[in-house]
Protein backbone atom coordinates (compact mmCIF):
# COMPACT_ATOMS: atom_id res chain seq x y z
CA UNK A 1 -61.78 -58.21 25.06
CA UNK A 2 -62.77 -57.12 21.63
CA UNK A 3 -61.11 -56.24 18.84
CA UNK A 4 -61.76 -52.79 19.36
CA UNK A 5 -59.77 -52.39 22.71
CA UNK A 6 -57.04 -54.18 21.88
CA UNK A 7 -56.47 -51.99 18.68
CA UNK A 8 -56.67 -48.99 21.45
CA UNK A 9 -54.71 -51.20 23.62
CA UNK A 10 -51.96 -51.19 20.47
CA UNK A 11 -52.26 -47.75 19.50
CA UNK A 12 -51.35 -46.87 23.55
CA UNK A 13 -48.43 -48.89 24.00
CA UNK A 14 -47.51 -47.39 19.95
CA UNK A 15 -47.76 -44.20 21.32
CA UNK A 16 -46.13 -44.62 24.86
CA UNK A 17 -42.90 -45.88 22.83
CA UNK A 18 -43.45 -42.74 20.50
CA UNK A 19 -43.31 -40.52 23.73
CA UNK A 20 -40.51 -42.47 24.57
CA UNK A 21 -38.23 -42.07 21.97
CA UNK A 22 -39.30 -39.33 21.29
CA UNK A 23 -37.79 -37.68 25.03
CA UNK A 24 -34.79 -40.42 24.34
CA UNK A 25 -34.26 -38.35 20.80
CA UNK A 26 -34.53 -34.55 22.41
CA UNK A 27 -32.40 -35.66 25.61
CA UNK A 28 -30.03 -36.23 22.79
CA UNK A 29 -30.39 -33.47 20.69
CA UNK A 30 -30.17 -31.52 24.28
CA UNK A 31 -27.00 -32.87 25.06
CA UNK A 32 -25.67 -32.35 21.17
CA UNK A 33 -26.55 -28.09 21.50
CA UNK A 34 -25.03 -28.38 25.54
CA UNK A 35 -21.88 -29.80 22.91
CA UNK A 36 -21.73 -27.04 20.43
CA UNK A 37 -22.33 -24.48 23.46
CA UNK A 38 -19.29 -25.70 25.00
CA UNK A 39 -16.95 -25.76 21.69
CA UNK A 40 -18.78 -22.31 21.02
CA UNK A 41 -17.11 -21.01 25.03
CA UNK A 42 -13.93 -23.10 24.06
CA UNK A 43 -13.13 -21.06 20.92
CA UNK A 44 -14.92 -18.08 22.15
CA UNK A 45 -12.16 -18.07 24.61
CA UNK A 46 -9.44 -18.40 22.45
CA UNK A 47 -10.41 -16.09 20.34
CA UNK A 48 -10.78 -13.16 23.05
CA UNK A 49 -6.61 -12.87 23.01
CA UNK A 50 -6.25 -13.73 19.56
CA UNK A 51 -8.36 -10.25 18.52
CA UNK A 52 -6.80 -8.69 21.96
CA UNK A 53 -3.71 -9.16 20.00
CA UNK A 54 -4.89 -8.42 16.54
CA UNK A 55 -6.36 -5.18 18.29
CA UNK A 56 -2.56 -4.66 19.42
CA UNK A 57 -1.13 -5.37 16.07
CA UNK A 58 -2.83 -3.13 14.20
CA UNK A 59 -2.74 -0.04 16.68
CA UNK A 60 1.24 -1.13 16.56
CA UNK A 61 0.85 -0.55 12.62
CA UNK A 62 -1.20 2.58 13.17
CA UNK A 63 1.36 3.85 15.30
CA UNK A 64 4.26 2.62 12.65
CA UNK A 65 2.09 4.21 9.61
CA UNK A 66 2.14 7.34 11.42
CA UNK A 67 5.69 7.78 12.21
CA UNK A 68 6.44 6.99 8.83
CA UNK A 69 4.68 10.02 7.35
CA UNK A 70 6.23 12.39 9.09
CA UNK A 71 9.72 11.63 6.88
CA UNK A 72 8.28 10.64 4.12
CA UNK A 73 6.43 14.23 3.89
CA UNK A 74 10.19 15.30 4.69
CA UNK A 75 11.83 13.40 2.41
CA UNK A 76 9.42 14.27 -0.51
CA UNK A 77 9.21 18.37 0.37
CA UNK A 78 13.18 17.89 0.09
CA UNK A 79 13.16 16.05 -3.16
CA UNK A 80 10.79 19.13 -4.45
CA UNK A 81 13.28 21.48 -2.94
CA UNK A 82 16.29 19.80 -4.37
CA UNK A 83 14.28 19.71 -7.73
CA UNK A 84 13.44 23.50 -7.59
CA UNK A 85 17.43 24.28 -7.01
CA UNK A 86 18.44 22.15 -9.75
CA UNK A 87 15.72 23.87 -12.28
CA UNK A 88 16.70 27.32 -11.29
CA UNK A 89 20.24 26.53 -11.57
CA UNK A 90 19.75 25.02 -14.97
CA UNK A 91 17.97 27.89 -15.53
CA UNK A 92 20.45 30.63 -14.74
CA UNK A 93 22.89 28.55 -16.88
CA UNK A 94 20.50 29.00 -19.89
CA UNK A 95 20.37 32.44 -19.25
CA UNK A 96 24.47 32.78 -18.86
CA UNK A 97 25.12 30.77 -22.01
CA UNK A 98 22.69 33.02 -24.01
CA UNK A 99 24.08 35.89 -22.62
CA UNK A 100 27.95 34.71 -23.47
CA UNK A 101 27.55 32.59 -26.42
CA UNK A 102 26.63 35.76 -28.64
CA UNK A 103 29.43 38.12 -27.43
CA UNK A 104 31.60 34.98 -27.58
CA UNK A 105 31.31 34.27 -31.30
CA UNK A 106 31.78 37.53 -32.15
CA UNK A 107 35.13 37.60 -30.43
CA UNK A 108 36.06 34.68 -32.16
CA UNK A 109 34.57 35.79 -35.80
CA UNK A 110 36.44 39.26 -34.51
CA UNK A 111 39.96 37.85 -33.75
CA UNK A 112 39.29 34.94 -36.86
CA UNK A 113 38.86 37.56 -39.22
CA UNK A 114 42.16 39.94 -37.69
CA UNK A 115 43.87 36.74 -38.15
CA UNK A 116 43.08 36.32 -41.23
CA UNK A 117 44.00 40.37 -41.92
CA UNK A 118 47.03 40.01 -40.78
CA UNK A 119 48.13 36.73 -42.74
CA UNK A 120 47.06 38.28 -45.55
CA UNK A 121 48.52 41.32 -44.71
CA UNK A 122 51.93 39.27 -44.25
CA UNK A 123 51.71 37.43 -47.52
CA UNK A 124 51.25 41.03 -49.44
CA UNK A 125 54.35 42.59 -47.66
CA UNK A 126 56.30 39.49 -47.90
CA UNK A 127 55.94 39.70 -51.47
CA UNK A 128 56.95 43.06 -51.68
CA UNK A 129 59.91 42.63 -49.74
């Protein structure tokens, strides 16, 4: 045997190992993504009833969110309502006072002044008398 076949000889046997490990390493790496794909089902499958029930939840708050317009919109039209009252009543109180704070006055500057008239008109006879 030369030199020359038994570096072939070498480089076979190098390579059969290579080939070797080399299916040892993907059988592994085979079994590692058969793993993950069966963690991946695991959570897959507890996650289907955790969005089932998210799903639920938030048709549940949907449902809540729109029964709680409904009396909010009447709660708010009332407040408006309530508000409209309260300015037309202050209003028509404005107008009242107006109206009677004029004719008012003049009553009392009216009956102040006969007051006056008349004490004075009772000092002057008093002194007379």
């Amino acid at each position: 045997m030369n030199a020359a076949s038994l570096l072939i000889n070498i480089l076979l046997i190098s390579a059969s190992l290579l080939c070797l490990f080399l299916i040892f390493y993907i059988y592994r790496i085979t079994q590692s993504f058969n793993q993950i794909k069966d963690e991946v089902k695991k959570i897959s499958l507890k996650l289907d009833p955790f969005i089932e029930s998210m799903t639920d939840l938030s048709n549940r708050m949907n449902e809540i969110s729109d029964g709680v317009k409904e009396p909010v919109e009447l709660v708010r039209t009332t407040v408006n309502d309530v508000k409209n009252r309260v300015d037309t009543i202050l209003n028509f109180e404005a107008k009242i006072r107006k109206g009677v704070e004029d004719p008012v006055f003049r009553l009392i500057r009216t009956l102040t002044a006969m007051v006056n008239g008349i004490e004075a008109f009772l000092k002057n006879y008093n002194k007379k008398k």
